[in-house]
N, C-alpha and C. Protein backbone atom coordinates (compact mmCIF):
# COMPACT_ATOMS: atom_id res chain seq x y z
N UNK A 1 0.84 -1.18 0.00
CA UNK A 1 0.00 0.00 0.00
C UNK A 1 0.88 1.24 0.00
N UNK A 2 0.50 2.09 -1.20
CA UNK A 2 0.77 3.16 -0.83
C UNK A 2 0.82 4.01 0.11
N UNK A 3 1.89 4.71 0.46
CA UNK A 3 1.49 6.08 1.72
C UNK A 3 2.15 7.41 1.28
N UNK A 4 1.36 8.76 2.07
CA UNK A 4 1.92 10.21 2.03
C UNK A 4 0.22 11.09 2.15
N UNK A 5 0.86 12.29 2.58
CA UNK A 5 -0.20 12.90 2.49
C UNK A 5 -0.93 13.31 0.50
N UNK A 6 0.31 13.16 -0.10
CA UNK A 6 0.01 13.20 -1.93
C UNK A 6 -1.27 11.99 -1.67
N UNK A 7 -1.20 10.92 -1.22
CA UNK A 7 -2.31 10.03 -1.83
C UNK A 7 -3.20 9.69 -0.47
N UNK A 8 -3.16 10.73 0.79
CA UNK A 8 -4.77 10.84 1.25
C UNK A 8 -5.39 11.99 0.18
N UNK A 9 -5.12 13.01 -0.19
CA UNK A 9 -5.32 13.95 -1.10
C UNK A 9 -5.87 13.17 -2.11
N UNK A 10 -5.26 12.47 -3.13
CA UNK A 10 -5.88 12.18 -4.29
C UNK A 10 -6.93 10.73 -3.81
N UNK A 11 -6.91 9.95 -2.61
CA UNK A 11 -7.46 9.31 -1.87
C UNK A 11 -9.36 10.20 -1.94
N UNK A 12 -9.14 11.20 -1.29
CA UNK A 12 -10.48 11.75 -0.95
C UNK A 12 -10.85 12.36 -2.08
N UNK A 13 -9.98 13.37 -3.24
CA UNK A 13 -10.56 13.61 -4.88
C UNK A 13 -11.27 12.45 -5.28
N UNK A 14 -10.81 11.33 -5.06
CA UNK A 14 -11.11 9.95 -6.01
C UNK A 14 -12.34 10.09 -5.44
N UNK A 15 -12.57 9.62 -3.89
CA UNK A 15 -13.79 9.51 -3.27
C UNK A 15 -15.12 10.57 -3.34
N UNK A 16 -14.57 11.65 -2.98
CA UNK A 16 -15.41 12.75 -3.44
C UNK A 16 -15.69 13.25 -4.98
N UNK A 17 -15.09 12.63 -5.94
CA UNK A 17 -15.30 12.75 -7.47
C UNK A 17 -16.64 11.92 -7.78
N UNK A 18 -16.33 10.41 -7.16
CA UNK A 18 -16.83 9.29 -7.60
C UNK A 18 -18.25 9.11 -6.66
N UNK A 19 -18.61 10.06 -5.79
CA UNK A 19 -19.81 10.31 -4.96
C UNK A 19 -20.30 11.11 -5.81
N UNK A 20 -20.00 12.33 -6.15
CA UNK A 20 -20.75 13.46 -7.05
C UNK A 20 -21.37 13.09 -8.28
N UNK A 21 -19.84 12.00 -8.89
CA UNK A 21 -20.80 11.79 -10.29
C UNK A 21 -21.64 10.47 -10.10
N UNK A 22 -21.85 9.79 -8.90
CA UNK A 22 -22.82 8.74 -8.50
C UNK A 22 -24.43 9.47 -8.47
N UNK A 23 -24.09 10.85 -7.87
CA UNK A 23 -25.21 11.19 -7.76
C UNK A 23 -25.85 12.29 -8.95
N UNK A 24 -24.56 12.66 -9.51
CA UNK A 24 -25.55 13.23 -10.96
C UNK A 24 -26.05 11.95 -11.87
N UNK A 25 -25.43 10.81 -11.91
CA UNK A 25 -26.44 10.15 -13.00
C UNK A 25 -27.70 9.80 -12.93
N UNK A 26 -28.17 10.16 -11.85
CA UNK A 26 -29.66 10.00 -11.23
C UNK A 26 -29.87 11.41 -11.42
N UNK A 27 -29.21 12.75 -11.21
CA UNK A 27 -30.02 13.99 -11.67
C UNK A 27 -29.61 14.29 -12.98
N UNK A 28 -29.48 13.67 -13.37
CA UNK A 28 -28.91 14.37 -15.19
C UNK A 28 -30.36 13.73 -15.97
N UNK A 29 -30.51 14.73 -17.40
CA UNK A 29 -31.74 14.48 -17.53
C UNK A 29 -31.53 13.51 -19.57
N UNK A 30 -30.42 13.13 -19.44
CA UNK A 30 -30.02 12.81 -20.05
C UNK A 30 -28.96 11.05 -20.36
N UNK A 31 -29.97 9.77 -21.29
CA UNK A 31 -29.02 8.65 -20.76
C UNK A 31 -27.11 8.66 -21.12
N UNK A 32 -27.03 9.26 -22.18
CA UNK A 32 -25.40 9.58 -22.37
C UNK A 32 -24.91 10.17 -21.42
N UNK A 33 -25.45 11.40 -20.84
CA UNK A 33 -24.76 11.78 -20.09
C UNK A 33 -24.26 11.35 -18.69
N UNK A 34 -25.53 10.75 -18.35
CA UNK A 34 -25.96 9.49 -17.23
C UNK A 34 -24.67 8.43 -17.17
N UNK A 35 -24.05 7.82 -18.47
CA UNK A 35 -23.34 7.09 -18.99
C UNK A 35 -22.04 7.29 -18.70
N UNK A 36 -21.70 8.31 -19.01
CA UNK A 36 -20.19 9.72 -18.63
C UNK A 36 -20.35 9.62 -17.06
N UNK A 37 -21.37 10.02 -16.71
CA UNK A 37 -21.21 10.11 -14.94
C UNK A 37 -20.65 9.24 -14.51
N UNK A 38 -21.28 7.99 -14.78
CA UNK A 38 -21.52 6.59 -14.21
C UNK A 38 -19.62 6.44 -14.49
N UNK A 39 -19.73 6.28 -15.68
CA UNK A 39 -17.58 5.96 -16.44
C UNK A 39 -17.01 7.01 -15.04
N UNK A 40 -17.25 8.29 -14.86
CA UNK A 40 -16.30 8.67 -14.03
C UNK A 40 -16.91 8.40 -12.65
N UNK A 41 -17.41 7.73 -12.58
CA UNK A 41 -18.15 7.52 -10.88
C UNK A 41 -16.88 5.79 -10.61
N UNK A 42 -16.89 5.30 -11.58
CA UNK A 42 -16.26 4.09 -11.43
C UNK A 42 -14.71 4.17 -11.66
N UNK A 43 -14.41 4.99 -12.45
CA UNK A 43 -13.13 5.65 -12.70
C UNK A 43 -12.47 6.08 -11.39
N UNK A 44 -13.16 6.86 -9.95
CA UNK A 44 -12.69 7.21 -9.42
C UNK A 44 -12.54 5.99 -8.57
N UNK A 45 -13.77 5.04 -8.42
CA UNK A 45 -13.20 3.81 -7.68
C UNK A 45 -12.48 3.02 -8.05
N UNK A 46 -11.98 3.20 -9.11
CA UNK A 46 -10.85 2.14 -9.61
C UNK A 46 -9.57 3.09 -9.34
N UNK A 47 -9.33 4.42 -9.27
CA UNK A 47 -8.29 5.27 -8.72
C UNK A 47 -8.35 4.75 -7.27
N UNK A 48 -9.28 4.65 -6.30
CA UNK A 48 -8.87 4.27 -5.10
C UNK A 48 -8.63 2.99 -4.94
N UNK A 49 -8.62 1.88 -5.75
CA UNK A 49 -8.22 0.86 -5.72
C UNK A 49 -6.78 0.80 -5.65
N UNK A 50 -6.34 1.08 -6.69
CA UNK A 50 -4.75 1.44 -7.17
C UNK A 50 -4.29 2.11 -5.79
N UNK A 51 -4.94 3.34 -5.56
CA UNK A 51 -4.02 3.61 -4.12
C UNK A 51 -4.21 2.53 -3.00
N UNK A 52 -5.00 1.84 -2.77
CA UNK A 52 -5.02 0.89 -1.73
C UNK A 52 -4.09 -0.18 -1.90
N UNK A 53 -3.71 -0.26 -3.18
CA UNK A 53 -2.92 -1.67 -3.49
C UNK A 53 -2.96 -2.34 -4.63
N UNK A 54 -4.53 -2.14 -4.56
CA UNK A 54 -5.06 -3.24 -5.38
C UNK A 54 -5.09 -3.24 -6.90
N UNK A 55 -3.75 -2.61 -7.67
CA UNK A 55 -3.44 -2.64 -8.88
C UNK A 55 -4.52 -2.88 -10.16
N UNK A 56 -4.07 -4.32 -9.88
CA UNK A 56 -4.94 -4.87 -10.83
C UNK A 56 -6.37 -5.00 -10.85
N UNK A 57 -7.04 -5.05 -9.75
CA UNK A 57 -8.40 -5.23 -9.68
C UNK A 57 -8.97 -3.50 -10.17
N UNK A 58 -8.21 -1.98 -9.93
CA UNK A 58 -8.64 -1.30 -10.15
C UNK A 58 -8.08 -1.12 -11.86
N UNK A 59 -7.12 -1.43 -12.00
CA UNK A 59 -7.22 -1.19 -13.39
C UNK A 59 -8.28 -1.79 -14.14
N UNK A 60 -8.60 -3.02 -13.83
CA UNK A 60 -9.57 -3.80 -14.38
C UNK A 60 -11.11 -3.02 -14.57
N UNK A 61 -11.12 -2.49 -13.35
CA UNK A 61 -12.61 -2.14 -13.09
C UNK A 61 -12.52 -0.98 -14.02
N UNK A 62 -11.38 -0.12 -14.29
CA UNK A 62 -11.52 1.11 -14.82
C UNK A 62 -11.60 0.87 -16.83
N UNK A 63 -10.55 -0.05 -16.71
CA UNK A 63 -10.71 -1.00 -18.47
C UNK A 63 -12.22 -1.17 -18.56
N UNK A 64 -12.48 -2.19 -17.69
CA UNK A 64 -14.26 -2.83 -18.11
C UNK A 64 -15.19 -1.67 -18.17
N UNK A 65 -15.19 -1.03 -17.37
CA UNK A 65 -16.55 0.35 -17.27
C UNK A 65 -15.88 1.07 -18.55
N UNK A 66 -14.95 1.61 -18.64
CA UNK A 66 -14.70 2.40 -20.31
C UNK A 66 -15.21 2.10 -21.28
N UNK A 67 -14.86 0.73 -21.21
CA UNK A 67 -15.84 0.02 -22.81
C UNK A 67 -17.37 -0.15 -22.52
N UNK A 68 -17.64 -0.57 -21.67
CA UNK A 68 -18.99 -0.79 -21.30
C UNK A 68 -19.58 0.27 -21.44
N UNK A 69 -19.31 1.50 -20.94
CA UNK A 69 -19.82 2.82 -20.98
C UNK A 69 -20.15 3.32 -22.15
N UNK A 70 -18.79 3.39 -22.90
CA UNK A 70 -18.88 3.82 -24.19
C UNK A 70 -19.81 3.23 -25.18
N UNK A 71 -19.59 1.80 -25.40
CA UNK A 71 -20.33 0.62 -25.86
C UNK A 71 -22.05 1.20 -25.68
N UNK A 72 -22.59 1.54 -24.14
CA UNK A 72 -23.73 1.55 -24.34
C UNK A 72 -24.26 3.27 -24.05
N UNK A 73 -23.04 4.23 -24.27
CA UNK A 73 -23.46 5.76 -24.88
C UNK A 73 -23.40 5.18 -27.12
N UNK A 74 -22.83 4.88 -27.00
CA UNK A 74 -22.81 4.46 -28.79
C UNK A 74 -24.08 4.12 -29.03
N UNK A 75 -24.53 2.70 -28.56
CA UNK A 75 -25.62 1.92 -28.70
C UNK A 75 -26.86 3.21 -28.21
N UNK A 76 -26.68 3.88 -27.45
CA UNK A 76 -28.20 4.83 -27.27
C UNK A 76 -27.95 5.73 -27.90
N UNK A 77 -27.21 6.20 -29.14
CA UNK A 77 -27.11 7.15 -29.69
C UNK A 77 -27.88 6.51 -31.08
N UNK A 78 -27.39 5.55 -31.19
CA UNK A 78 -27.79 5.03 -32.58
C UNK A 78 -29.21 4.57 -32.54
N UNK A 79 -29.75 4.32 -31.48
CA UNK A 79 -30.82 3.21 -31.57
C UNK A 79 -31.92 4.06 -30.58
N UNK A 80 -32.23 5.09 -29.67
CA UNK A 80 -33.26 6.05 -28.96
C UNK A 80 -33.67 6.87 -30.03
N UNK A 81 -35.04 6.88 -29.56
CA UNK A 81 -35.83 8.15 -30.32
C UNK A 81 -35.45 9.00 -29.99
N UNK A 82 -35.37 9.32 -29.06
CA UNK A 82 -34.71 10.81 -28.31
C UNK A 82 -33.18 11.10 -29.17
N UNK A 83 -33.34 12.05 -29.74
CA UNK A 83 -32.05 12.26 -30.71
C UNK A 83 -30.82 12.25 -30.06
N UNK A 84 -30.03 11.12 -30.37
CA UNK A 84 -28.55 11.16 -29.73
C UNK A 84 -28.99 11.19 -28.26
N UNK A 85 -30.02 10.80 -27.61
CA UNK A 85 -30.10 10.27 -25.92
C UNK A 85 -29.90 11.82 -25.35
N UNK A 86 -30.01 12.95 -25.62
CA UNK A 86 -28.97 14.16 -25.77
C UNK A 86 -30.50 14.85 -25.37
N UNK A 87 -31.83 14.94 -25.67
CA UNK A 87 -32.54 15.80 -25.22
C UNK A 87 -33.60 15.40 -23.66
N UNK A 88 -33.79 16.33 -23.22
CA UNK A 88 -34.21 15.98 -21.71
C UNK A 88 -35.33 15.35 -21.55
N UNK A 89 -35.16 13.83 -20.65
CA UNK A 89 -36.06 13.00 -20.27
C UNK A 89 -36.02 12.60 -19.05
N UNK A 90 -37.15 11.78 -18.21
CA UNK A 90 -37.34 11.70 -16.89
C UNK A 90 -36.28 10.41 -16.43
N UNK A 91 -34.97 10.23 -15.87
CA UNK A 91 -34.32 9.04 -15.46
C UNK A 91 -34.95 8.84 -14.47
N UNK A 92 -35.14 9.30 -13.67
CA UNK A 92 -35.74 8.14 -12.45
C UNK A 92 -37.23 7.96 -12.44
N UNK A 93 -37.19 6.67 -11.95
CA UNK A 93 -38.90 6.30 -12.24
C UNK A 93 -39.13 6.22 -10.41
N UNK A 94 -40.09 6.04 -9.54
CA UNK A 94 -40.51 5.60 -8.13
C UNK A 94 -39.21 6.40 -7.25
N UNK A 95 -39.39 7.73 -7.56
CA UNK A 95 -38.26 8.56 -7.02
C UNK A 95 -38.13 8.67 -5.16
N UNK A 96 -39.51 7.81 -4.90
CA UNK A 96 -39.26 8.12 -3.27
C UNK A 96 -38.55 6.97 -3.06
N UNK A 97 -38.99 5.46 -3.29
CA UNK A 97 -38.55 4.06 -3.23
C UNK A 97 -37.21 4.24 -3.33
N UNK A 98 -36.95 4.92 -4.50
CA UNK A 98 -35.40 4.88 -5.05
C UNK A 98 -34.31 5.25 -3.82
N UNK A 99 -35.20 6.81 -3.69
CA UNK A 99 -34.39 7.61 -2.57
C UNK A 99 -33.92 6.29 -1.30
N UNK A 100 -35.31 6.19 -0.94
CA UNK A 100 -35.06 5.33 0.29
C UNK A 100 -34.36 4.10 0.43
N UNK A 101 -34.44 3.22 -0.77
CA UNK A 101 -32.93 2.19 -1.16
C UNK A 101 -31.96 2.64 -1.22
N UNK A 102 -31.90 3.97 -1.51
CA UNK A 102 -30.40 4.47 -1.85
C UNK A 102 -29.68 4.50 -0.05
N UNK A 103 -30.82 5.27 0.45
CA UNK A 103 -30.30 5.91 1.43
C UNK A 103 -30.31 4.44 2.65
N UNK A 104 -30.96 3.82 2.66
CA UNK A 104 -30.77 2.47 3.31
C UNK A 104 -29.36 1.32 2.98
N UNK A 105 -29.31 1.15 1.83
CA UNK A 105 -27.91 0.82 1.74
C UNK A 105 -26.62 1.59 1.76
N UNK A 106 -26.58 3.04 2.04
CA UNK A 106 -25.46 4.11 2.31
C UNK A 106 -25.51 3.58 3.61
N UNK A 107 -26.45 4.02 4.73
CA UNK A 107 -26.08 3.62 6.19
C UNK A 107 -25.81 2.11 6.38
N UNK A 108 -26.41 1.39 5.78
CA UNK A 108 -25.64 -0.68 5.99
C UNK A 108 -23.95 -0.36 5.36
N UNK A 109 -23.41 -0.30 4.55
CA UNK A 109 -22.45 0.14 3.93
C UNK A 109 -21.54 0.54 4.89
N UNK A 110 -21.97 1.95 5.05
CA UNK A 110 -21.36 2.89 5.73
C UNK A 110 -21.07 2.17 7.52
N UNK A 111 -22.36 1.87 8.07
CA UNK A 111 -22.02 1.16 9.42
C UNK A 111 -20.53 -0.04 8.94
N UNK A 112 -21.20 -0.77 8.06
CA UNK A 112 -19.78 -2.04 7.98
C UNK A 112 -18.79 -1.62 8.65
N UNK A 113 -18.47 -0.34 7.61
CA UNK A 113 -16.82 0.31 7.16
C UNK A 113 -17.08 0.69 8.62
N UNK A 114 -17.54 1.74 9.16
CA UNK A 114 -17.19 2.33 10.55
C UNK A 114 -17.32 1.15 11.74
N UNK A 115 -18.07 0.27 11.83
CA UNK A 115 -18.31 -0.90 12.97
C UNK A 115 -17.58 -2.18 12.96
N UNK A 116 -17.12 -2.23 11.65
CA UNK A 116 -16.28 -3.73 11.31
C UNK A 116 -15.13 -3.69 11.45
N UNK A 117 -14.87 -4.86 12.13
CA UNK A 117 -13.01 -5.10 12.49
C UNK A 117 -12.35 -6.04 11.44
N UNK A 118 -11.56 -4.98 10.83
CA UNK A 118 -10.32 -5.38 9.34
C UNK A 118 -9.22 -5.40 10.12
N UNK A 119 -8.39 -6.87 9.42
CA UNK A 119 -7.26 -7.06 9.69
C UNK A 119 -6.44 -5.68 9.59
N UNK A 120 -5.49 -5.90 10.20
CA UNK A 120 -4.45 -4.80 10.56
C UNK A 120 -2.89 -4.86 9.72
N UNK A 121 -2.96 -6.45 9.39
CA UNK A 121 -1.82 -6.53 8.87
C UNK A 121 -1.59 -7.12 7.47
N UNK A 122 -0.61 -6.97 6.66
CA UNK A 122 -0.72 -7.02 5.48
C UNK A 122 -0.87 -8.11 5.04
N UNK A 123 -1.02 -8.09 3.98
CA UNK A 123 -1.10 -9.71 2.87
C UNK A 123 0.35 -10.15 3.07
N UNK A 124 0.74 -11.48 2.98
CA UNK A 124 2.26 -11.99 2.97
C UNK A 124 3.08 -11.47 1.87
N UNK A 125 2.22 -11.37 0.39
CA UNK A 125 2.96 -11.64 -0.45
C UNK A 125 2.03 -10.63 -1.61
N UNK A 126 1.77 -9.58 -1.66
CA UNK A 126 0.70 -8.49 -3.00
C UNK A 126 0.95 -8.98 -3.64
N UNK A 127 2.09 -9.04 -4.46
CA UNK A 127 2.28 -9.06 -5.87
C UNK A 127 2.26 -10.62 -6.63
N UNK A 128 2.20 -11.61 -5.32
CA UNK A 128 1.83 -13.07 -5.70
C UNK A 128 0.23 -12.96 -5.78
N UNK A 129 -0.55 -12.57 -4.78
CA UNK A 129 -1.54 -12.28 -4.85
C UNK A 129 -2.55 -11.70 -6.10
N UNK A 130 -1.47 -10.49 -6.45
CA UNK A 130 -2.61 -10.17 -8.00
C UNK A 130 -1.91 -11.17 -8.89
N UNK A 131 -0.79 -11.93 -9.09
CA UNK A 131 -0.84 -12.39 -9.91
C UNK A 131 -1.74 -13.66 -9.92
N UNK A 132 -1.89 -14.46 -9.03
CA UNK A 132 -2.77 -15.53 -8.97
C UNK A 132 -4.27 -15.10 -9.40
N UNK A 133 -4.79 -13.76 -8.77
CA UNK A 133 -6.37 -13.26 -9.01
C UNK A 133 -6.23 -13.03 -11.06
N UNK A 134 -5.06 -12.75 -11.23
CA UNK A 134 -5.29 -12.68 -12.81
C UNK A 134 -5.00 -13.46 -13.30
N UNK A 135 -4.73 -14.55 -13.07
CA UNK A 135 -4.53 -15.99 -13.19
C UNK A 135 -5.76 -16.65 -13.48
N UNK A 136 -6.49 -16.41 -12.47
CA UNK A 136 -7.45 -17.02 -12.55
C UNK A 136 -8.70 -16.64 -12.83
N UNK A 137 -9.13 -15.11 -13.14
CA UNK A 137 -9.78 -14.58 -13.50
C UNK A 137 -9.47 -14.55 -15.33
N UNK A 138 -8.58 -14.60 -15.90
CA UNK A 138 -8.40 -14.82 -17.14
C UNK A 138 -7.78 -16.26 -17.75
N UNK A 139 -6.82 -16.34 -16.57
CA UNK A 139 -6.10 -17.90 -17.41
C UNK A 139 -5.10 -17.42 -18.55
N UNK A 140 -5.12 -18.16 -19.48
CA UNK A 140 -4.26 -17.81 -20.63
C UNK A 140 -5.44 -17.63 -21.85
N UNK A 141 -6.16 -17.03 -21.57
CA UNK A 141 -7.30 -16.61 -22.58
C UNK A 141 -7.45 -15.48 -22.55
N UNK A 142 -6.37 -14.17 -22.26
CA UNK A 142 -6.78 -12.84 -22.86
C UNK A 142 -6.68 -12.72 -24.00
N UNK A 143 -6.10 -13.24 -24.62
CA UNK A 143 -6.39 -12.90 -26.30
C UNK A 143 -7.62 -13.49 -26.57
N UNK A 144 -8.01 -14.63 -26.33
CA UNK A 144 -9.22 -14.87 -26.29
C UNK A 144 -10.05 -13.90 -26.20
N UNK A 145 -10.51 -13.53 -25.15
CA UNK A 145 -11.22 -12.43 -24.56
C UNK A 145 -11.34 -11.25 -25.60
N UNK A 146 -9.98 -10.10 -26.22
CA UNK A 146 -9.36 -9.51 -26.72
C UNK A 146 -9.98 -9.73 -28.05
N UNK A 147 -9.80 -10.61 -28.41
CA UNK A 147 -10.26 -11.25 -29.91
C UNK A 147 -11.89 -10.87 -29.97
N UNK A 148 -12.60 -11.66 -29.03
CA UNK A 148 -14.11 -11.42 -28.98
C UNK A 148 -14.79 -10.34 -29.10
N UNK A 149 -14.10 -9.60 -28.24
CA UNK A 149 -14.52 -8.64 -28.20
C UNK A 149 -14.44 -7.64 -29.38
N UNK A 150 -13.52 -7.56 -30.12
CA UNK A 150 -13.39 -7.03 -31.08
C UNK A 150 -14.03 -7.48 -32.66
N UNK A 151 -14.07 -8.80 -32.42
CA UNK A 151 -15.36 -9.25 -33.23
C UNK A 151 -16.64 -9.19 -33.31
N UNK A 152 -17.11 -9.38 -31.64
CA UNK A 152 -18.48 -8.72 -31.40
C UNK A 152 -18.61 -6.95 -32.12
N UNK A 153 -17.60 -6.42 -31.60
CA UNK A 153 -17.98 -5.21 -31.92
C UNK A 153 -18.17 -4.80 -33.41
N UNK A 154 -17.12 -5.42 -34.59
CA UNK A 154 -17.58 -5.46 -36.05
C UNK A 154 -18.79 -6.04 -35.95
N UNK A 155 -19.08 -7.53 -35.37
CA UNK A 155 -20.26 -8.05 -35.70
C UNK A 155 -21.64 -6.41 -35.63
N UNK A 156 -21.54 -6.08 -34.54
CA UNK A 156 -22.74 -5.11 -34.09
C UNK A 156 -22.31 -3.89 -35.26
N UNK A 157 -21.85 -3.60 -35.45
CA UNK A 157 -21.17 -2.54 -36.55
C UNK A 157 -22.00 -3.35 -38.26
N UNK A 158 -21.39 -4.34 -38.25
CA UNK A 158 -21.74 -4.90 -39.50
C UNK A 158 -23.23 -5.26 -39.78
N UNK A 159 -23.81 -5.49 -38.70
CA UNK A 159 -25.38 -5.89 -38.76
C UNK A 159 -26.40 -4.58 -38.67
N UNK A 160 -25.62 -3.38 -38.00
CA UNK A 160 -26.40 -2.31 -38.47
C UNK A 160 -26.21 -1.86 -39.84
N UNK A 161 -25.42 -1.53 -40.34
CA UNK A 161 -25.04 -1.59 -41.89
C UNK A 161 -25.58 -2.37 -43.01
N UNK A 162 -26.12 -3.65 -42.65
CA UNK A 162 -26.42 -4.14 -43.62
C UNK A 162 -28.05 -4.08 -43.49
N UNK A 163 -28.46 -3.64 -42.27
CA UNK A 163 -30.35 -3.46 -41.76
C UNK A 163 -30.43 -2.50 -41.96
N UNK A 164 -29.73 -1.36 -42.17
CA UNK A 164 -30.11 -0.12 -42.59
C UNK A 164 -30.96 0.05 -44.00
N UNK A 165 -31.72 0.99 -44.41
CA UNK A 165 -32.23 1.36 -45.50
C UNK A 165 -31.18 1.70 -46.35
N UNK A 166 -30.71 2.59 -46.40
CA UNK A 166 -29.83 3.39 -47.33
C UNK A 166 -28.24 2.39 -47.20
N UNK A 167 -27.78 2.09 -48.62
CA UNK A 167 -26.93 1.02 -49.02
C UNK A 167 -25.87 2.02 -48.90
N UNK A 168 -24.96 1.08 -49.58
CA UNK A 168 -23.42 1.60 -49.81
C UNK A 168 -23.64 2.84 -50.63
N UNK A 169 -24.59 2.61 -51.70
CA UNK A 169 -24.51 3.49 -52.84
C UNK A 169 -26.08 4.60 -53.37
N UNK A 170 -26.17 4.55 -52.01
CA UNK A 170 -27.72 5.77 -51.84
C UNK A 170 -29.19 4.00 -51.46
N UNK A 171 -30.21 4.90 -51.33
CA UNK A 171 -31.34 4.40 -50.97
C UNK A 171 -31.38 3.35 -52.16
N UNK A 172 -31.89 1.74 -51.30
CA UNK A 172 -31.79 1.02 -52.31
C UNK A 172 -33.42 1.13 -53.23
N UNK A 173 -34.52 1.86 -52.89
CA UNK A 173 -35.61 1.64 -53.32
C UNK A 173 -35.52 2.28 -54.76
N UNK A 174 -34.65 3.29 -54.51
CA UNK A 174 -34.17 4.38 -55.55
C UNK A 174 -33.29 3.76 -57.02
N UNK A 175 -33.02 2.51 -56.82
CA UNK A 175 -32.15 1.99 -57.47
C UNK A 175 -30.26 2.99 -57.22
N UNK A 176 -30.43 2.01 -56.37
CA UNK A 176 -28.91 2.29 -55.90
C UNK A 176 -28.00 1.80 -57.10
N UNK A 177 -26.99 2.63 -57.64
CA UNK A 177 -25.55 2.23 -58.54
C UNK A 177 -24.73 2.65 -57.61
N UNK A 178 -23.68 1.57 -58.50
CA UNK A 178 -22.49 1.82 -57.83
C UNK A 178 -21.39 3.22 -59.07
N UNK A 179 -20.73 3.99 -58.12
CA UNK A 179 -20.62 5.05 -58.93
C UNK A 179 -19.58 4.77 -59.95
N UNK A 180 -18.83 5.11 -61.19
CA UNK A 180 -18.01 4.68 -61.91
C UNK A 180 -16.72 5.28 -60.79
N UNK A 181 -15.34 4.18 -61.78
CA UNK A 181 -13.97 3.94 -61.39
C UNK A 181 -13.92 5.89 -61.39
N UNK A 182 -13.59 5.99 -62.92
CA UNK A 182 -13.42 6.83 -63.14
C UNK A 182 -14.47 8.14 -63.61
N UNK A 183 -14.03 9.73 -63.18
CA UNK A 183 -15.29 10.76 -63.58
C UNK A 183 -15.04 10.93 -65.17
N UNK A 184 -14.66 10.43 -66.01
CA UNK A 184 -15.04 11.02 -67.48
C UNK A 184 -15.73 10.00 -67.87
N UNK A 185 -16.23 8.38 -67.02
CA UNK A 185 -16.77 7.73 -67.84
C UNK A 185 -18.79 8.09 -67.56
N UNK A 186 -18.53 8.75 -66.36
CA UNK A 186 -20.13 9.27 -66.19
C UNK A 186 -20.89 10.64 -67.31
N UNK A 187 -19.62 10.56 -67.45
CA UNK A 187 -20.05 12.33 -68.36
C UNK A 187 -20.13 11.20 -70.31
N UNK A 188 -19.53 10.10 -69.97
CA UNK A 188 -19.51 9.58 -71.61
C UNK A 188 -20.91 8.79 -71.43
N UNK A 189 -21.53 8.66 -70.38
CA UNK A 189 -22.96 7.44 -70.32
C UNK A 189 -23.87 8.39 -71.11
């Protein structure tokens, strides 16, 4: 574990970043933007991971929410009536219920951390430690993983493209051509 007063400082930014934008994605009136909150609400808990130790598990968390985020600000841009997810709509639905789950699991939470007795002393060995958790959380299948993912994502790319109305070469109802190689042979048709 890290120590200094530099990383209680960026310790409580992280914490106090990642509270604020927890609680604008519930007041933002907007799902993209909702989306952005959420990426930096998790962003900052994967910054306090890293200062606690925990390397790898926060890099991880901060990798996975980036794509995920992005992945589904893309996907509501392309696919909401609401133009680009971008004009103002109601996010929360049962706003008292909500409140009161929210605020019921802050105090269970919150008691843990203040009432619960955590070991005092360190792990034997950190850096055996993350390596075994990424061991076994991936194995020897990140390219695997790596691969998929990047196929899924043409796949979703390629299947809107081809369901779309309008082709490679204008609206197909219109009789779509394909345009000539060259411009002097359109001016000789």
């Amino acid at each position: 574990m890290i120590a200094g007063p530099i990383v209680d400082v960026a310790f409580w930014l992280f914490a106090i970043g990642s509270v604020v934008a927890g609680y604008r994605v519930f007041r933002t009136d907007s799902m993209v933007r909702a989306a952005f909150y959420l990426l930096a609400s998790f962003t900052g808990v994967g910054g306090i991971l890293v200062l606690l130790g925990a390397e790898f598990l926060g890099m991880v968390l901060i990798l996975m929410m980036a794509g995920e985020m992005l992945v589904m600000a893309i996907v509501m841009v392309m696919f909401m009536m609401n133009p680009a997810g971008l004009n103002p709509m109601v996010m929360v639905h049962q706003n008292r219920i909500a409140a009161g789950a929210g605020i019921v699991a802050f105090v269970a939470l919150a008691g843990v951390g203040l009432v619960g007795q955590f070991p005092d002393r360190p792990a034997p060995e950190p850096a055996a430690a993350t390596a075994q958790l990424g061991t076994e959380l991936l194995g020897d299948s990140m390219l695997v993983f790596q691969t998929a993912g990047v196929a899924l994502l043409s796949t979703m790319i390629g299947a809107i493209a081809i369901a779309g109305r309008r082709g490679r070469y204008g609206v197909a109802e219109d009789g779509s051509v394909e345009p000539p190689l060259q411009p002097d042979e359109e001016r000789a048709r």
